[in-house]
Protein backbone atom coordinates (compact mmCIF):
# COMPACT_ATOMS: atom_id res chain seq x y z
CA UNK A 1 -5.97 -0.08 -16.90
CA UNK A 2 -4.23 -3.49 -16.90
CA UNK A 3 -1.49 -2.88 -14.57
CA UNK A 4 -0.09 -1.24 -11.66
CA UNK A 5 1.90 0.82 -13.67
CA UNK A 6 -1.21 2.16 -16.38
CA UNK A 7 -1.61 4.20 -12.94
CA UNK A 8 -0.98 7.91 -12.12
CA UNK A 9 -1.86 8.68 -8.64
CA UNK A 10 -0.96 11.90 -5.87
CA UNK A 11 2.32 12.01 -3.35
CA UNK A 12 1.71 12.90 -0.08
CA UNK A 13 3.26 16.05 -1.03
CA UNK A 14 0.41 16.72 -3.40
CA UNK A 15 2.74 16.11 -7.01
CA UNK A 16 1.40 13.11 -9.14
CA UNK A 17 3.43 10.18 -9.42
CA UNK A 18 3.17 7.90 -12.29
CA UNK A 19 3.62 4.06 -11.07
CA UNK A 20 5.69 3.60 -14.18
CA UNK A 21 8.39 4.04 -12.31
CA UNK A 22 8.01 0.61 -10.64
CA UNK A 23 8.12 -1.21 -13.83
CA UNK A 24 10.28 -3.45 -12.89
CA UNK A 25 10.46 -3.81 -9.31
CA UNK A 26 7.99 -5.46 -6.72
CA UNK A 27 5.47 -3.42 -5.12
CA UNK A 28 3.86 -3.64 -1.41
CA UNK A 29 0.12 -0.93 -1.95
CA UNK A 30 -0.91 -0.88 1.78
CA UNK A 31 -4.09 1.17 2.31
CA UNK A 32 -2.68 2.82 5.80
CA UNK A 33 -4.07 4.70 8.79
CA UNK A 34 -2.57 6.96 11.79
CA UNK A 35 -4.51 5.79 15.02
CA UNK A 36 -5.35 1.81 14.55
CA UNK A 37 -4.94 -0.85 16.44
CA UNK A 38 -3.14 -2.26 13.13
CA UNK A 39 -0.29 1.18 13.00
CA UNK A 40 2.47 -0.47 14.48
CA UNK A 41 2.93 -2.23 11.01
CA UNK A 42 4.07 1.05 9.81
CA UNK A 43 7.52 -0.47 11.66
CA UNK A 44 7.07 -3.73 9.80
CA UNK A 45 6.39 -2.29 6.96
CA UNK A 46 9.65 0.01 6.93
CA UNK A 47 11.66 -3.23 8.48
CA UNK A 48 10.96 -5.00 4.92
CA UNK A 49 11.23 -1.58 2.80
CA UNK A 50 14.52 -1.41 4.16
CA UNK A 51 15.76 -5.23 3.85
CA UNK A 52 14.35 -5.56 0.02
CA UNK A 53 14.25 -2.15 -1.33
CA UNK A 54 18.23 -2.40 -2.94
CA UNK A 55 16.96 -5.85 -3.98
CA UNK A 56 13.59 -4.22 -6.03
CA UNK A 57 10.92 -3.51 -3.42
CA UNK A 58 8.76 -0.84 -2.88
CA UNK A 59 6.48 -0.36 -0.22
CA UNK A 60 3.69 2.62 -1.15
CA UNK A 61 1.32 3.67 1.50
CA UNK A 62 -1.92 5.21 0.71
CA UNK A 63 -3.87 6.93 3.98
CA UNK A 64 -7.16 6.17 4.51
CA UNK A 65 -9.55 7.53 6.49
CA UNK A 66 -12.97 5.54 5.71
CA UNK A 67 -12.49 3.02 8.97
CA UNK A 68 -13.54 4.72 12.24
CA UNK A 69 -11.78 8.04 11.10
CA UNK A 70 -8.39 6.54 12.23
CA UNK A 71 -6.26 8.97 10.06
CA UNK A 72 -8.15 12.38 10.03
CA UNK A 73 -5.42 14.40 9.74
CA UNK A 74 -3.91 16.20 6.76
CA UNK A 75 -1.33 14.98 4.18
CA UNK A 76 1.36 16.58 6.34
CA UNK A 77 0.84 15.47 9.39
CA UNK A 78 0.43 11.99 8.28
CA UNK A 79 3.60 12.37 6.55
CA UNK A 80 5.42 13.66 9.99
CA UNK A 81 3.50 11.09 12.04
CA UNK A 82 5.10 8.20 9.92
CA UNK A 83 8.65 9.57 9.87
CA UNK A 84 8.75 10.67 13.17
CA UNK A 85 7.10 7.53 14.95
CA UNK A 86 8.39 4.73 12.26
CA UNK A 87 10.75 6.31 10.67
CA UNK A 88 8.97 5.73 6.95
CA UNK A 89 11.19 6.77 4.36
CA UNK A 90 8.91 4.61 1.71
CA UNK A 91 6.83 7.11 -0.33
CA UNK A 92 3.61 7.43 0.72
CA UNK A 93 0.72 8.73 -1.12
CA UNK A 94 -2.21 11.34 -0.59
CA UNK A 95 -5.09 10.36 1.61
CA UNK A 96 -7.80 8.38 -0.82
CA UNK A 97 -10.58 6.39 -0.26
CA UNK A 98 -10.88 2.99 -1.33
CA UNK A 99 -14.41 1.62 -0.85
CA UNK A 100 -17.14 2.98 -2.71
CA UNK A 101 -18.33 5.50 -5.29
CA UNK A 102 -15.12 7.91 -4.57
CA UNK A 103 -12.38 5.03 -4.60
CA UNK A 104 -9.49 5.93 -6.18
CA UNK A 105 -8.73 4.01 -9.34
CA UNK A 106 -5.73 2.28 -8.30
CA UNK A 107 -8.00 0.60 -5.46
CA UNK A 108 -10.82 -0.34 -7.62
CA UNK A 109 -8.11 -1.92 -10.27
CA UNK A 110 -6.83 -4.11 -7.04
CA UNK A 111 -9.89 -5.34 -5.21
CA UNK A 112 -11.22 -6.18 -9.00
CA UNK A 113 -7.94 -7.84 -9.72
CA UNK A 114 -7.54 -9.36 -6.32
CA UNK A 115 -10.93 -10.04 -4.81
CA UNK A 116 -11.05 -10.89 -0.64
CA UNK A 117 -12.24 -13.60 0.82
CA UNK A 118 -15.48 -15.19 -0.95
CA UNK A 119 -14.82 -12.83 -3.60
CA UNK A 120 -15.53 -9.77 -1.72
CA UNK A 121 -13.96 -6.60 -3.90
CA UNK A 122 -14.63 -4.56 -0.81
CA UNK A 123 -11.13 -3.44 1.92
CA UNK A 124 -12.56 -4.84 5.13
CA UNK A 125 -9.85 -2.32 7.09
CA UNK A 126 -6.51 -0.59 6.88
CA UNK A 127 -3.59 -2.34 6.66
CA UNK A 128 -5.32 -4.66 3.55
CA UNK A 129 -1.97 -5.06 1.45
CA UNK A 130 -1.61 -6.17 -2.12
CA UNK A 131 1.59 -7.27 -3.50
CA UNK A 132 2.41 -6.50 -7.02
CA UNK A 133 5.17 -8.29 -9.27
CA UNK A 134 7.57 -6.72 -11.43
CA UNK A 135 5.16 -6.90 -14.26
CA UNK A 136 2.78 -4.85 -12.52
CA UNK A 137 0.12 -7.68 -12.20
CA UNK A 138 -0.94 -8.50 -8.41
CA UNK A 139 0.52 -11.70 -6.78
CA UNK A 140 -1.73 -11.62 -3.77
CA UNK A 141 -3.79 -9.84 -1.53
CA UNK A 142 -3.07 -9.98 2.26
CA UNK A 143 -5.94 -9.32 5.23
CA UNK A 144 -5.14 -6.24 8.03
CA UNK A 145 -4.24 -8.76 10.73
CA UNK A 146 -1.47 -10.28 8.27
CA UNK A 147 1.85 -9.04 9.90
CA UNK A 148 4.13 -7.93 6.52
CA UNK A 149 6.77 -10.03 8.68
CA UNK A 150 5.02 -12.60 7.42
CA UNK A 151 4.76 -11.34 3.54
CA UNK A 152 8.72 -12.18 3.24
CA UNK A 153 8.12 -15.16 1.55
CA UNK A 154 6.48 -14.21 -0.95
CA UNK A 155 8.25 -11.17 -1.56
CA UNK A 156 11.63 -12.77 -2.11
CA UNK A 157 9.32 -15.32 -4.49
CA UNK A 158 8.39 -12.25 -6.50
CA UNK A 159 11.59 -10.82 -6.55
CA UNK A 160 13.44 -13.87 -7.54
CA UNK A 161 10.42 -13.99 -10.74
């Protein structure tokens, strides 16, 4: 896989969705949880979604629950959770893992691509974002404690590209 878009992964819903469909467009991947310290960035999160997406962005949110079990619960309630406390109308995908042996694809194609600090290929925590440009290629990998207020910047950079 050389891009985002070689990727097919699973809606929260449980259909596949083929990244293809960001060809194209800029795309935030935020490995996400329900119950961290970090969750209120589900609101920053939707605040950018919501000022970029006519201009190209995406935001997609993967659960994860491989830091302290901060988002046990199923597909559904994550979904509801999200909508209901943040109002997330981004798509967001199936719970995955992305550390180890049972990391999803996508995630081992973006810590290879994008490595953390020193070169670590490991996600130190939820709320790790990559941002991909409309080529599918990542532009940059952001740490948990980055607030995606901050990522505007370089969004508009990518979407101006």
């Amino acid at each position: 896989m050389s891009t985002l878009h070689d990727f097919q992964v699973q809606g929260i819903d449980g259909q596949p969705v083929d990244l293809k469909q960001y060809a194209g467009k800029v795309v935030l991947v935020v490995n996400t949880a329900s119950a961290c310290g970090f969750t209120p960035q589900f609101g920053g999160l939707q605040k950018l979604y919501q000022q970029y997406v006519d201009r190209g962005l995406v935001v997609v949110g993967f659960p994860c629950n491989q830091f302290g079990s901060q988002d046990p619960g199923s597909n559904d309630e994550i979904a509801q959770f999200c909508e209901r406390n943040y109002g997330v109308d981004f798509p967001m995908m199936s719970k995955v893992d992305v550390n180890g042996d049972k990391a999803a694809p996508l995630w081992k194609w973006l810590t290879t691509e994008a490595p953390g600090l020193l070169g670590s290929k490991a996600i130190k925590w939820n709320f790790t974002k990559f941002l991909v440009g409309k080529d599918g290629q990542v532009v940059k990998r952001y740490a948990p404690q980055e607030e995606p207020e901050k990522l505007a910047r370089d969004i508009e950079a990518a979407l101006a590209a």
